[in-house]
C-alpha atoms as a PDB file:
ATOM      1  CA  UNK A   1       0.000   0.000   0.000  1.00  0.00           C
ATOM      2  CA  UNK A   2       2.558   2.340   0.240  1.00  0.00           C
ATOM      3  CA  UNK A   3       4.276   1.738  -2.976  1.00  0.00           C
ATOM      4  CA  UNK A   4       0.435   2.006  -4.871  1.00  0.00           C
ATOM      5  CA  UNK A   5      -0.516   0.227  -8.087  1.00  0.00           C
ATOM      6  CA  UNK A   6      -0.684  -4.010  -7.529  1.00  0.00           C
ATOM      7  CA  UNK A   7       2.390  -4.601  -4.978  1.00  0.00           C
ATOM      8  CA  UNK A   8       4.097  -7.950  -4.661  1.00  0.00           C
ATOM      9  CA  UNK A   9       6.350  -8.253  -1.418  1.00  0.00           C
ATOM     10  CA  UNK A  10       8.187 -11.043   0.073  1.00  0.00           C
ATOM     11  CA  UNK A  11      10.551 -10.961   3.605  1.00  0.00           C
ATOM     12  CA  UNK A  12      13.295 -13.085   3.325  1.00  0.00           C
ATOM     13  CA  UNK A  13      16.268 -12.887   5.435  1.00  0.00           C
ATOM     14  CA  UNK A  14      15.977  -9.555   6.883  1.00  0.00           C
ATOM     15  CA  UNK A  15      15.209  -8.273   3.376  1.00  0.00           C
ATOM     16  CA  UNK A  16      12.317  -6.713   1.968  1.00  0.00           C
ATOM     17  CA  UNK A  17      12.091  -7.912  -1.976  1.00  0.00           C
ATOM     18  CA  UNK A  18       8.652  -6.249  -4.001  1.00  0.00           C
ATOM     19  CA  UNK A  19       7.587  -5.570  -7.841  1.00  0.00           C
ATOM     20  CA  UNK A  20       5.322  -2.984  -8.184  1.00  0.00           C
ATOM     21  CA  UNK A  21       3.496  -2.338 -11.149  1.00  0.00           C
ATOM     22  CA  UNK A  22      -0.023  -0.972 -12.102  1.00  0.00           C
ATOM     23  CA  UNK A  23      -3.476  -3.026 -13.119  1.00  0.00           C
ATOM     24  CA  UNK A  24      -3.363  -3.713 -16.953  1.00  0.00           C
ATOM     25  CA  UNK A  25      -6.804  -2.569 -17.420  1.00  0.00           C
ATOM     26  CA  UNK A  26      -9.302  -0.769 -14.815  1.00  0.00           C
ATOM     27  CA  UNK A  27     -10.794  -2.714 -12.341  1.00  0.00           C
ATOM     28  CA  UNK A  28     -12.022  -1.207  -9.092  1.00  0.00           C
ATOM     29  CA  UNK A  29     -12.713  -3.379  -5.253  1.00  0.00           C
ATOM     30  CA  UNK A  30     -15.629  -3.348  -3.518  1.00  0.00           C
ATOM     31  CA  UNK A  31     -14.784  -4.009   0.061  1.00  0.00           C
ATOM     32  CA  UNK A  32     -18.448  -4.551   2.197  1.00  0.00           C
ATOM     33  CA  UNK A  33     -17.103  -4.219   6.182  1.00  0.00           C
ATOM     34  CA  UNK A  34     -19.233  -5.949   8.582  1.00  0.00           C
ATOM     35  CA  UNK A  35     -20.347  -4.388  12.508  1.00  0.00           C
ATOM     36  CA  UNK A  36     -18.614  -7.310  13.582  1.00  0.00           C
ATOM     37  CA  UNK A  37     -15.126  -7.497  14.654  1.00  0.00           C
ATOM     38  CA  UNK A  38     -12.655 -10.636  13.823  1.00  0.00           C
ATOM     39  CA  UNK A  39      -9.375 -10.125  15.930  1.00  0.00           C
ATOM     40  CA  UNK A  40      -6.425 -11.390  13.583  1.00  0.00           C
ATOM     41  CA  UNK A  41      -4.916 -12.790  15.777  1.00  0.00           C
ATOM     42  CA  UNK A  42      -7.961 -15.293  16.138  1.00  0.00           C
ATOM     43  CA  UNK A  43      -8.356 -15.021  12.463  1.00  0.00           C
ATOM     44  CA  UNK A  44      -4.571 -16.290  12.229  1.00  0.00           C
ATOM     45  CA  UNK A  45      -5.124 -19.160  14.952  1.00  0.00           C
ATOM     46  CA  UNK A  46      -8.061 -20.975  12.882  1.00  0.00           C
ATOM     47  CA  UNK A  47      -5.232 -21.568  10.471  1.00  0.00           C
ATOM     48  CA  UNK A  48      -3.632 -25.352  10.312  1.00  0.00           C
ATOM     49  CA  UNK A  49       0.233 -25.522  10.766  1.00  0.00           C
ATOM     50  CA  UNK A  50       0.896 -27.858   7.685  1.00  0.00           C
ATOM     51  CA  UNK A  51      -1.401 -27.854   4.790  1.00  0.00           C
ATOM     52  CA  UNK A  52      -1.454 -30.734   2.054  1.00  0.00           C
ATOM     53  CA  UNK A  53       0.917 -30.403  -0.768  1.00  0.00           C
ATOM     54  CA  UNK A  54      -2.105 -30.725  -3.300  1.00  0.00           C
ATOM     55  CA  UNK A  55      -3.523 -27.490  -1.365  1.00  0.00           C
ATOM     56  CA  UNK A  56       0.054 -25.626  -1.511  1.00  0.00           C
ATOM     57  CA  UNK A  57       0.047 -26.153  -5.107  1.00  0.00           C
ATOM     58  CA  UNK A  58      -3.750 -25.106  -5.616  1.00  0.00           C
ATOM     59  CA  UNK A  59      -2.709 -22.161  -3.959  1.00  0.00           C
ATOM     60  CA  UNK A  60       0.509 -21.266  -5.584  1.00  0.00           C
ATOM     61  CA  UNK A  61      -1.275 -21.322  -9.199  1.00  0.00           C
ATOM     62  CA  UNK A  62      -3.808 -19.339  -7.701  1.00  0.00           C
ATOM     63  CA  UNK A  63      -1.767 -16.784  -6.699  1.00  0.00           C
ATOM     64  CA  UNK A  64      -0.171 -16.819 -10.396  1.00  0.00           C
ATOM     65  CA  UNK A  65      -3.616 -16.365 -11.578  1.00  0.00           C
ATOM     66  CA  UNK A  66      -4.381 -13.558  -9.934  1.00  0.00           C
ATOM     67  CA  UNK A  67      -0.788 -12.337 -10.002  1.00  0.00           C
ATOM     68  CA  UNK A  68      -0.683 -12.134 -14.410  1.00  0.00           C
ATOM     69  CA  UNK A  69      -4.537 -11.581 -14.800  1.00  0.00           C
ATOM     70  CA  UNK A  70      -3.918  -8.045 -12.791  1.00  0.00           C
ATOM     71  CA  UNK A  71      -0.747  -7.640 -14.977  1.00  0.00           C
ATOM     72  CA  UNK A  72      -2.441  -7.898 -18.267  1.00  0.00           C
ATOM     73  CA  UNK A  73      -5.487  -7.216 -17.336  1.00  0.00           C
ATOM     74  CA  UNK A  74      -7.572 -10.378 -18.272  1.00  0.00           C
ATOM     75  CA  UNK A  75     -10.029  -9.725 -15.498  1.00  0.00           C
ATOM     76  CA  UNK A  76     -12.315 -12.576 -16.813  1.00  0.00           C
ATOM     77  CA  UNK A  77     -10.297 -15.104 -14.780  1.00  0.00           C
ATOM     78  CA  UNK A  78     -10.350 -13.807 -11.346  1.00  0.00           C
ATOM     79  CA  UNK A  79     -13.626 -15.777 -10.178  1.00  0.00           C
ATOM     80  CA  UNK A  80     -11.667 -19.043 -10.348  1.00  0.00           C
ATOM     81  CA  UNK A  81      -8.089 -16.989  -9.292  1.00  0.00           C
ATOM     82  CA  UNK A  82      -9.879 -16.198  -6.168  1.00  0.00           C
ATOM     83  CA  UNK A  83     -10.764 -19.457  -5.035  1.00  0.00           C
ATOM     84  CA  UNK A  84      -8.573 -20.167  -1.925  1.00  0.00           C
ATOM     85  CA  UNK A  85      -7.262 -23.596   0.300  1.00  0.00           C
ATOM     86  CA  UNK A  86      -5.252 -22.149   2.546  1.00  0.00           C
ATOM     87  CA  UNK A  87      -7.287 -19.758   4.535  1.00  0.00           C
ATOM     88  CA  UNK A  88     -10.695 -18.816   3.557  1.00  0.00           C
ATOM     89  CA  UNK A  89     -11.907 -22.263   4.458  1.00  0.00           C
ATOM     90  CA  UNK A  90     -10.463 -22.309   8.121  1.00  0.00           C
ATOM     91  CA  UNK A  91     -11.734 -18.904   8.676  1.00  0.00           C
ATOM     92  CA  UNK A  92     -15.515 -18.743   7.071  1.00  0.00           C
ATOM     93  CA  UNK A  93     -16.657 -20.261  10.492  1.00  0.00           C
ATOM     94  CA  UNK A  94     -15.288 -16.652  11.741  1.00  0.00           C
ATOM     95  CA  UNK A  95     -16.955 -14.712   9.320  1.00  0.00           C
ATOM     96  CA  UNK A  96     -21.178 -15.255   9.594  1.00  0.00           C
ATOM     97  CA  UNK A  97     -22.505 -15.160   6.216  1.00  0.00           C
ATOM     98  CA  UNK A  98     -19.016 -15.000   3.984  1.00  0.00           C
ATOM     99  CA  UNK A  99     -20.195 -17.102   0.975  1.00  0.00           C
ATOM    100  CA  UNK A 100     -23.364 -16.086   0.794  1.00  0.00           C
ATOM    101  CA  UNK A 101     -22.054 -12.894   0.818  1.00  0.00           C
ATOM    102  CA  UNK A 102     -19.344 -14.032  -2.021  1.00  0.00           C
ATOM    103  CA  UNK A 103     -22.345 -15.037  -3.924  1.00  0.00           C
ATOM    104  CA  UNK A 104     -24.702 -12.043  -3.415  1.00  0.00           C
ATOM    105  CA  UNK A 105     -21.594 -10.343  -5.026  1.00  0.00           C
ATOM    106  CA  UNK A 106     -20.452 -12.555  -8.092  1.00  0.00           C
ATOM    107  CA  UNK A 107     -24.040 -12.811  -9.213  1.00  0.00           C
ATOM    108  CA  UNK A 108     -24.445  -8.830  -9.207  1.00  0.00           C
ATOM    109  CA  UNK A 109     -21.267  -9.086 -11.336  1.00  0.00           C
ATOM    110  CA  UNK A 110     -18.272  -9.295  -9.574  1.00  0.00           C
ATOM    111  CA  UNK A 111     -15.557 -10.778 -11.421  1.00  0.00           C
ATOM    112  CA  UNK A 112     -14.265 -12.365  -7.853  1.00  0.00           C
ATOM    113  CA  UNK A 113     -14.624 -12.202  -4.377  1.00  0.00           C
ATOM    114  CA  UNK A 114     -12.575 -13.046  -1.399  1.00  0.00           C
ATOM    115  CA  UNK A 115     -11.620 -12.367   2.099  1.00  0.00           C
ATOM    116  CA  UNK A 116     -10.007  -8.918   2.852  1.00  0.00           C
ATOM    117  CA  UNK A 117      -6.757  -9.658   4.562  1.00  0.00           C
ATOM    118  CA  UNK A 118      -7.711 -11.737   8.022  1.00  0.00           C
ATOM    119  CA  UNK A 119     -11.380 -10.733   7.748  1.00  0.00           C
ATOM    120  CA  UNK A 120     -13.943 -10.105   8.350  1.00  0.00           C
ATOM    121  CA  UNK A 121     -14.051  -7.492   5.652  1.00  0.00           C
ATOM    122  CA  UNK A 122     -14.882  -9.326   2.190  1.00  0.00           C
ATOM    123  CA  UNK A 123     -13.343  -7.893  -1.011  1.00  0.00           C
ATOM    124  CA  UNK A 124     -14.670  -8.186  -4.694  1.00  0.00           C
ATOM    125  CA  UNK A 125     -13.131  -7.187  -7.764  1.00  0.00           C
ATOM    126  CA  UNK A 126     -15.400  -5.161 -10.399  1.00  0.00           C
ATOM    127  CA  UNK A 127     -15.013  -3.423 -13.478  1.00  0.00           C
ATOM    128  CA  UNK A 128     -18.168  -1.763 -13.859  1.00  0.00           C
ATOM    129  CA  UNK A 129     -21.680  -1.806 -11.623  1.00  0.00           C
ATOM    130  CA  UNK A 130     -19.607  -1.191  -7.895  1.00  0.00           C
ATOM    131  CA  UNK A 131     -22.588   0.241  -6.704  1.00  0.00           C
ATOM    132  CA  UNK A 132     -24.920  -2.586  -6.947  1.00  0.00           C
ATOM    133  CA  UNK A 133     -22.391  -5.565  -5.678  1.00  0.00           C
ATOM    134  CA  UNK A 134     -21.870  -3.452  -2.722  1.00  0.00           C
ATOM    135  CA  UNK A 135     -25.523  -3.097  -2.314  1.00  0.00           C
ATOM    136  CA  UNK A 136     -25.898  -7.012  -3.135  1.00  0.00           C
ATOM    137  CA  UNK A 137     -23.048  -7.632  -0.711  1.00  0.00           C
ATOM    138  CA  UNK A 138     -24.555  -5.367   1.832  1.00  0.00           C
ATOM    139  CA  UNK A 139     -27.886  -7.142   1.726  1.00  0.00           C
ATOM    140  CA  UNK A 140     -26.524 -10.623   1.450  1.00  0.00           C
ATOM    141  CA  UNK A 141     -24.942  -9.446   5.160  1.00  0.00           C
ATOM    142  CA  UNK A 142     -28.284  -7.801   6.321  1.00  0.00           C
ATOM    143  CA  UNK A 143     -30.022 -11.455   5.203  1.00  0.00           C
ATOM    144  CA  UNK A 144     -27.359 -12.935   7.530  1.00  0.00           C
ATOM    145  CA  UNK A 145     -28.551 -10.591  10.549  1.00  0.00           C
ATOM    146  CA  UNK A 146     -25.550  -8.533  10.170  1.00  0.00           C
ATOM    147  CA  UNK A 147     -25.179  -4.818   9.349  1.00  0.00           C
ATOM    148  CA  UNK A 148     -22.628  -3.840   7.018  1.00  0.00           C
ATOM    149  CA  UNK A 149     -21.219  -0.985   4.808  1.00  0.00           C
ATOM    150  CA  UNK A 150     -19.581  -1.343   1.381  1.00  0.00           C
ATOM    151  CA  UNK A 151     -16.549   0.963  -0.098  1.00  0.00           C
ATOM    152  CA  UNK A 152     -15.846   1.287  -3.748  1.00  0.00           C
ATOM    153  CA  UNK A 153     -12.262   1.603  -4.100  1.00  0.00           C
ATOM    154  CA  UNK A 154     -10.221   2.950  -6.937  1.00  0.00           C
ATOM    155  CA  UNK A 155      -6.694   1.812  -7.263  1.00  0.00           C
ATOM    156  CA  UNK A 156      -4.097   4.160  -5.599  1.00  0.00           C
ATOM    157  CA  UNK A 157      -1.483   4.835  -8.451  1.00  0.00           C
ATOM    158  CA  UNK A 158       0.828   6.762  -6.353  1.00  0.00           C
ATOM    159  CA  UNK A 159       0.925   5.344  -2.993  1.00  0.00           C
ATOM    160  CA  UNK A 160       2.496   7.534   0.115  1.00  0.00           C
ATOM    161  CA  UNK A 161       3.150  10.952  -1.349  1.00  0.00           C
ATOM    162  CA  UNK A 162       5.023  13.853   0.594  1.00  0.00           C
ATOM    163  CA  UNK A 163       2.774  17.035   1.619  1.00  0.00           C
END
């Protein structure tokens, strides 16, 4: 976030190693925040300590998928990019509601949903109609019993700037 554009960052060894770059088309995120609170630290202890190699491996090609379809921007792949093994299962318990909420938003034309960092926010990815997946998200939430808010977000091209 404070590079801007779609940041890629790894620690390793002390050392900080990123690739920034920007989207390769417009998209925008529609993040809906639920009045519930998920610590992340309880967030991070529904997490397994291993994980299957088949589930690594779903992940890592996941994570190229999402990583080349924001790089080119071939947006039409990011329902199936989004699709996760190795944390939104352990944490939807956490998180009332989250896939029908993911639903409520893919079928008001999100190109893919998923959770927002630890949770509970839930992110989707749009490129046009923001408004009515975060109203679709928002009611999905309110069908739940939970009251909720939705952002539209542009991307931030510039990241931390100087006054």
């Amino acid at each position: 976030c404070l590079l801007g554009g779609f940041t890629a960052s790894a620690h390793t060894e002390g050392k900080v190693s990123y690739v920034r770059a920007l989207p390769g088309g417009p998209i925008r995120a529609v993040v809906a925040v639920p009045a519930f609170e998920l610590e992340t630290a309880k967030a991070r202890a529904a997490l397994p300590e291993t994980v299957s190699r088949r589930d690594a491996v779903y992940n890592v090609a996941h994570t190229a998928l999402v990583t080349l379809a924001f790089a080119k921007g071939d947006f039409g792949v990011l329902r199936t990019a989004t699709q996760d093994r190795l944390h939104q299962p352990y944490r939807a318990h956490l998180i009332p509601g989250m896939a029908r909420v993911f639903d409520a938003a893919l079928s008001a034309g999100a190109l893919g949903a998923a959770i927002s960092g630890a949770g509970p926010s839930l992110i989707a990815f749009v490129q046009d109609d923001a408004e009515r997946v975060g109203e679709a998200m928002r009611r999905a939430w309110e069908a739940e019993g939970d009251a909720s808010r939705s952002l539209v977000l542009d991307v931030d091209t510039q990241g931390t700037v100087e006054e």
